[in-house]
PDB file of N, CA and C in Angstrom:
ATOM      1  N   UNK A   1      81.215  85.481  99.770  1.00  0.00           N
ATOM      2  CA  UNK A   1      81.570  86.272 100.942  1.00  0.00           C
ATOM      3  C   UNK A   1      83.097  86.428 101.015  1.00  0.00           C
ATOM      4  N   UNK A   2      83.253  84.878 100.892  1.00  0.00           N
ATOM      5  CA  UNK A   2      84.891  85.404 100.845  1.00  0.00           C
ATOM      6  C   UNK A   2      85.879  86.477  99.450  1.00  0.00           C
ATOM      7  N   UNK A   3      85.204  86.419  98.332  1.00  0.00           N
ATOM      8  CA  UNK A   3      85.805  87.324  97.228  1.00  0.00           C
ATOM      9  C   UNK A   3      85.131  88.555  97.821  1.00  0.00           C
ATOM     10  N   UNK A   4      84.162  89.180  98.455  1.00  0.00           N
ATOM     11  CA  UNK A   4      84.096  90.734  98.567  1.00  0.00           C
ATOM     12  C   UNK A   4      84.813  90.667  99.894  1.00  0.00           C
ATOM     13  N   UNK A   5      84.928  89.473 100.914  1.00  0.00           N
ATOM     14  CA  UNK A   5      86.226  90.290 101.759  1.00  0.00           C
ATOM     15  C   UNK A   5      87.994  90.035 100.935  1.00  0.00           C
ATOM     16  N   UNK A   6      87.932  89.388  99.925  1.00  0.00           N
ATOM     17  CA  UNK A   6      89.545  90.155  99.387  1.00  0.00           C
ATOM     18  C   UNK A   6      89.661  91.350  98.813  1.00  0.00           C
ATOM     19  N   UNK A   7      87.927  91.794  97.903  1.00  0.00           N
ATOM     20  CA  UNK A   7      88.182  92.897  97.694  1.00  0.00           C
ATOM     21  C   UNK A   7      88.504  93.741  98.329  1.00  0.00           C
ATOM     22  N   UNK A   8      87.385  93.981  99.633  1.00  0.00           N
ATOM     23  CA  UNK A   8      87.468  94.968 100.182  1.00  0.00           C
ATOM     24  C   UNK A   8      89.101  95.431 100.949  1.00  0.00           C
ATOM     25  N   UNK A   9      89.995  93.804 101.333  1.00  0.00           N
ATOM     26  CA  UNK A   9      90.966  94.192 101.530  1.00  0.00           C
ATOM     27  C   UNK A   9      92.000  94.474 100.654  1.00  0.00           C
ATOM     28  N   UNK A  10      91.683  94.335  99.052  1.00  0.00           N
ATOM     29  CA  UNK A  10      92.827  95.450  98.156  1.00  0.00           C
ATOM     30  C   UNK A  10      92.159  96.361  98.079  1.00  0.00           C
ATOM     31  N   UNK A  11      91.076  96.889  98.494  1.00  0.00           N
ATOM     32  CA  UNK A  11      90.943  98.495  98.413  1.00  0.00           C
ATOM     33  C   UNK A  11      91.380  99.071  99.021  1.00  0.00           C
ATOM     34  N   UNK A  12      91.401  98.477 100.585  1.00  0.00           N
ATOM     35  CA  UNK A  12      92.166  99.258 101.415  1.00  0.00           C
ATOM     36  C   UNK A  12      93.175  99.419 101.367  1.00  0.00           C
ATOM     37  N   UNK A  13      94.327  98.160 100.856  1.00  0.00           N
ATOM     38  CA  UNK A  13      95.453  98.592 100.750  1.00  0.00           C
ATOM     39  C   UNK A  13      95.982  99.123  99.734  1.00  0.00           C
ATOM     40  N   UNK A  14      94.700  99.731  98.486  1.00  0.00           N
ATOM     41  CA  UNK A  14      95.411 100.207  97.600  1.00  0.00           C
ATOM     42  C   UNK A  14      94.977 102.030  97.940  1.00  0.00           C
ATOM     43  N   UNK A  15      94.409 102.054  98.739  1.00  0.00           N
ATOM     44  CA  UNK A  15      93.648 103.185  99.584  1.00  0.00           C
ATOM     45  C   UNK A  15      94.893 103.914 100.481  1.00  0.00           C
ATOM     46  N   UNK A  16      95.753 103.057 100.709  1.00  0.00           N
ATOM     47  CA  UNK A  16      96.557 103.277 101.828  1.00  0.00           C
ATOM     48  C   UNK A  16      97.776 103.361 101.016  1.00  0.00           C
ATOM     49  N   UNK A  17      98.220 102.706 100.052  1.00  0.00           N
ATOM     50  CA  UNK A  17      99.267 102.961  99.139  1.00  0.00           C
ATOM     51  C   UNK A  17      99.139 104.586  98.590  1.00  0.00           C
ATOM     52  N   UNK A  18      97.737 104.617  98.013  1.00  0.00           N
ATOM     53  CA  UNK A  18      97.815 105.751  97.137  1.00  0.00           C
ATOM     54  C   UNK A  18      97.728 107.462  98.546  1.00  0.00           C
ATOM     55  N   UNK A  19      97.062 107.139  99.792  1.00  0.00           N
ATOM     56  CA  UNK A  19      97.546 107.974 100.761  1.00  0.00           C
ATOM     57  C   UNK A  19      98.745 108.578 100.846  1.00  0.00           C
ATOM     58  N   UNK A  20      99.898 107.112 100.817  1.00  0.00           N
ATOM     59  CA  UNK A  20     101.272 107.554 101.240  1.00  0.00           C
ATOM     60  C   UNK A  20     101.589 108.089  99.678  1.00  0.00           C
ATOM     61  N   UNK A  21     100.970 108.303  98.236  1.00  0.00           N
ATOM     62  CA  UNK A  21     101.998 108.582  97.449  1.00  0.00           C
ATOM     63  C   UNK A  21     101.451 109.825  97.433  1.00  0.00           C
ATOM     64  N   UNK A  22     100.558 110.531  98.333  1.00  0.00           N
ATOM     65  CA  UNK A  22     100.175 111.717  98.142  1.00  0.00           C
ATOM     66  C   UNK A  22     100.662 112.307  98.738  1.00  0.00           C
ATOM     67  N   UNK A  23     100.838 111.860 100.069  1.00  0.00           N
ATOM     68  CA  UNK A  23     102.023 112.629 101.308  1.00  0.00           C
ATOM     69  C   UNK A  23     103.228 112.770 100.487  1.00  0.00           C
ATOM     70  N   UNK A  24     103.627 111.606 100.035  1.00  0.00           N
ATOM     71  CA  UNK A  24     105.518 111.818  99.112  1.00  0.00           C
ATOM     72  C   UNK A  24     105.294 113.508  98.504  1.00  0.00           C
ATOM     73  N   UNK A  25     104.302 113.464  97.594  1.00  0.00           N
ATOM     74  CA  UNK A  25     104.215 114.211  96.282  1.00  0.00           C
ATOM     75  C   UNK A  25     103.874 115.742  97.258  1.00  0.00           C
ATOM     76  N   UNK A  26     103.282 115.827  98.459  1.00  0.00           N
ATOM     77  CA  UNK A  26     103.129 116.948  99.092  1.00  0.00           C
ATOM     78  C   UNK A  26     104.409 117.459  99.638  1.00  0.00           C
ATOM     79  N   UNK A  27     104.920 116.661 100.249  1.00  0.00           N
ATOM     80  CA  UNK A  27     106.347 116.412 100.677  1.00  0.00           C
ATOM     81  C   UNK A  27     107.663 117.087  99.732  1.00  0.00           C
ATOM     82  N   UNK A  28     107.115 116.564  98.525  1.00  0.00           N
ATOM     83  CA  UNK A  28     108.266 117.171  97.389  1.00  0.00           C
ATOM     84  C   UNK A  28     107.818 118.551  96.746  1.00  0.00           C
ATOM     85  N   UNK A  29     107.142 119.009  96.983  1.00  0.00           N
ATOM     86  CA  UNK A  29     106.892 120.379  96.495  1.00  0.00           C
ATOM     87  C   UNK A  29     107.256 121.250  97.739  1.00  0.00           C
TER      88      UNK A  29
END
């Protein structure tokens, strides 16, 4: 229980990383 709640919390924060590098990349065009 406890390894699928760390997963689930690097998904999110890799969920939330890859959000903001999409805003950057929208941002720069």
């Amino acid at each position: 229980m406890t390894k699928s709640k760390r997963f689930m919390l690097f998904g999110f924060s890799y969920a939330s990383t890859f959000r903001a590098f999409i805003c950057f990349l929208i941002f720069q065009i």
